[in-house]
Protein backbone atom coordinates (compact mmCIF):
# COMPACT_ATOMS: atom_id res chain seq x y z
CA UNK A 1 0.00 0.00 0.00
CA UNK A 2 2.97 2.45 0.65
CA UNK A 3 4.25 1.50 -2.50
CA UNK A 4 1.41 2.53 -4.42
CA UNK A 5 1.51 6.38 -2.14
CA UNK A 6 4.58 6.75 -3.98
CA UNK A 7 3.94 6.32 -7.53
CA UNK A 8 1.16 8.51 -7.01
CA UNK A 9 3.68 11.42 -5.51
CA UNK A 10 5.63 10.71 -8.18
CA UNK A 11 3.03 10.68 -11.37
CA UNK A 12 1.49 13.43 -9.86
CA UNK A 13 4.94 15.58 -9.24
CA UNK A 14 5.72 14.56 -13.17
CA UNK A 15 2.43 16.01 -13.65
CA UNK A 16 2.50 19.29 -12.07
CA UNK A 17 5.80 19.94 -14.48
CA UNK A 18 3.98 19.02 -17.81
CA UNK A 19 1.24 21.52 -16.58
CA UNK A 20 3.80 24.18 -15.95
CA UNK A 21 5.66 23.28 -18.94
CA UNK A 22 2.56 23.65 -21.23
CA UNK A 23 1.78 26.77 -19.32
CA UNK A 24 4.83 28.25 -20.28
CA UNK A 25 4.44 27.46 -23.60
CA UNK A 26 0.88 28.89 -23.99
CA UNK A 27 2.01 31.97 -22.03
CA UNK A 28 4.87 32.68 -24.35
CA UNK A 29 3.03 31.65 -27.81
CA UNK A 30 0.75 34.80 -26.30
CA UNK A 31 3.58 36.56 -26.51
CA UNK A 32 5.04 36.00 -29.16
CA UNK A 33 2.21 36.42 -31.91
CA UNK A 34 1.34 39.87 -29.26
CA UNK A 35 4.77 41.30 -30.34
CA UNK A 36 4.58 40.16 -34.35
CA UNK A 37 1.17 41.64 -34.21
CA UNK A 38 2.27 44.58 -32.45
CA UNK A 39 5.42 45.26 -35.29
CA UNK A 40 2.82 44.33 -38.23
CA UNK A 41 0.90 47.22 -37.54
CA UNK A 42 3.86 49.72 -36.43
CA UNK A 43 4.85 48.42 -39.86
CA UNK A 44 2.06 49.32 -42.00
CA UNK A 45 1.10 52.63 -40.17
CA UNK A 46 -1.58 51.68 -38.13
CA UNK A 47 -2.21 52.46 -34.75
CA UNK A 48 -4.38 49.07 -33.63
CA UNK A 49 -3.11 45.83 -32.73
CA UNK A 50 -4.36 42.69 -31.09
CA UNK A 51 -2.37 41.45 -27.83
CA UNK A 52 -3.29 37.74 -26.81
CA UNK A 53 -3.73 38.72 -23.12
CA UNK A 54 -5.81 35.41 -23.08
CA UNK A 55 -3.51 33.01 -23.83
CA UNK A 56 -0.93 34.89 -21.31
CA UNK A 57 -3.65 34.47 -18.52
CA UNK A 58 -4.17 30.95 -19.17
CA UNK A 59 -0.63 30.13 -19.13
CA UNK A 60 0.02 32.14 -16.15
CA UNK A 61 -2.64 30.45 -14.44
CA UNK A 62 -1.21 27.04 -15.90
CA UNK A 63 1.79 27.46 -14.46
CA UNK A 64 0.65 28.29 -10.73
CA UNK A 65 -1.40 25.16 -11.19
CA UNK A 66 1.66 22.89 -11.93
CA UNK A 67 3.55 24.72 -9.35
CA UNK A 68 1.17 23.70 -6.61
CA UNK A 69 0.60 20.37 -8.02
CA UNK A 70 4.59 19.74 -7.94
CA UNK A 71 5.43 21.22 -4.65
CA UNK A 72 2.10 19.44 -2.71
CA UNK A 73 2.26 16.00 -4.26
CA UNK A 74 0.78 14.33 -1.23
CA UNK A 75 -2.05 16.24 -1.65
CA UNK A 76 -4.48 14.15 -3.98
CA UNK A 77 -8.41 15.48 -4.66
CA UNK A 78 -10.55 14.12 -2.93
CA UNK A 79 -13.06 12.48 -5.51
CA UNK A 80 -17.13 12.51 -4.35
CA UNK A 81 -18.80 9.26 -5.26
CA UNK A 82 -22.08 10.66 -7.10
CA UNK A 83 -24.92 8.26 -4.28
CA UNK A 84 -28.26 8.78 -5.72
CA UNK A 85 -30.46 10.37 -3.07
């Protein structure tokens, strides 16, 4: 039974680094295509651009998620059995 406590620490560490890895790399795709947007239409004279603040949020939020599921990896949710009342 112990056994089986730590794979789950250790899946669920692996886990929380894929989530902050993806996070990073949603948060800095935001980024990126913000800044080529942003010289595209400093480019052609125009004074509008689109910056992906949503895809910044979501991989800021992304990677405080895999953060705290790295860093608490004995901490597994708790899952509700749906009873019919």
């Amino acid at each position: 039974m112990n056994g089986n406590r730590v794979v789950r620490k250790i899946s669920r560490r692996r886990s929380g680094l894929y989530t902050v890895i993806g996070g990073m790399v949603v948060f800095l795709l935001g980024v990126v295509l913000s800044t080529v947007n942003y010289n595209s239409a400093v480019n052609n004279g125009s004074s509008s651009y689109t910056a992906y603040w949503g895809a910044m949020l979501v991989g800021l939020i992304l990677v405080i998620r895999g953060i705290y599921m790295a860093v608490t990896p004995n901490r597994m949710p708790r899952v509700r059995s749906a009873r019919p009342r």
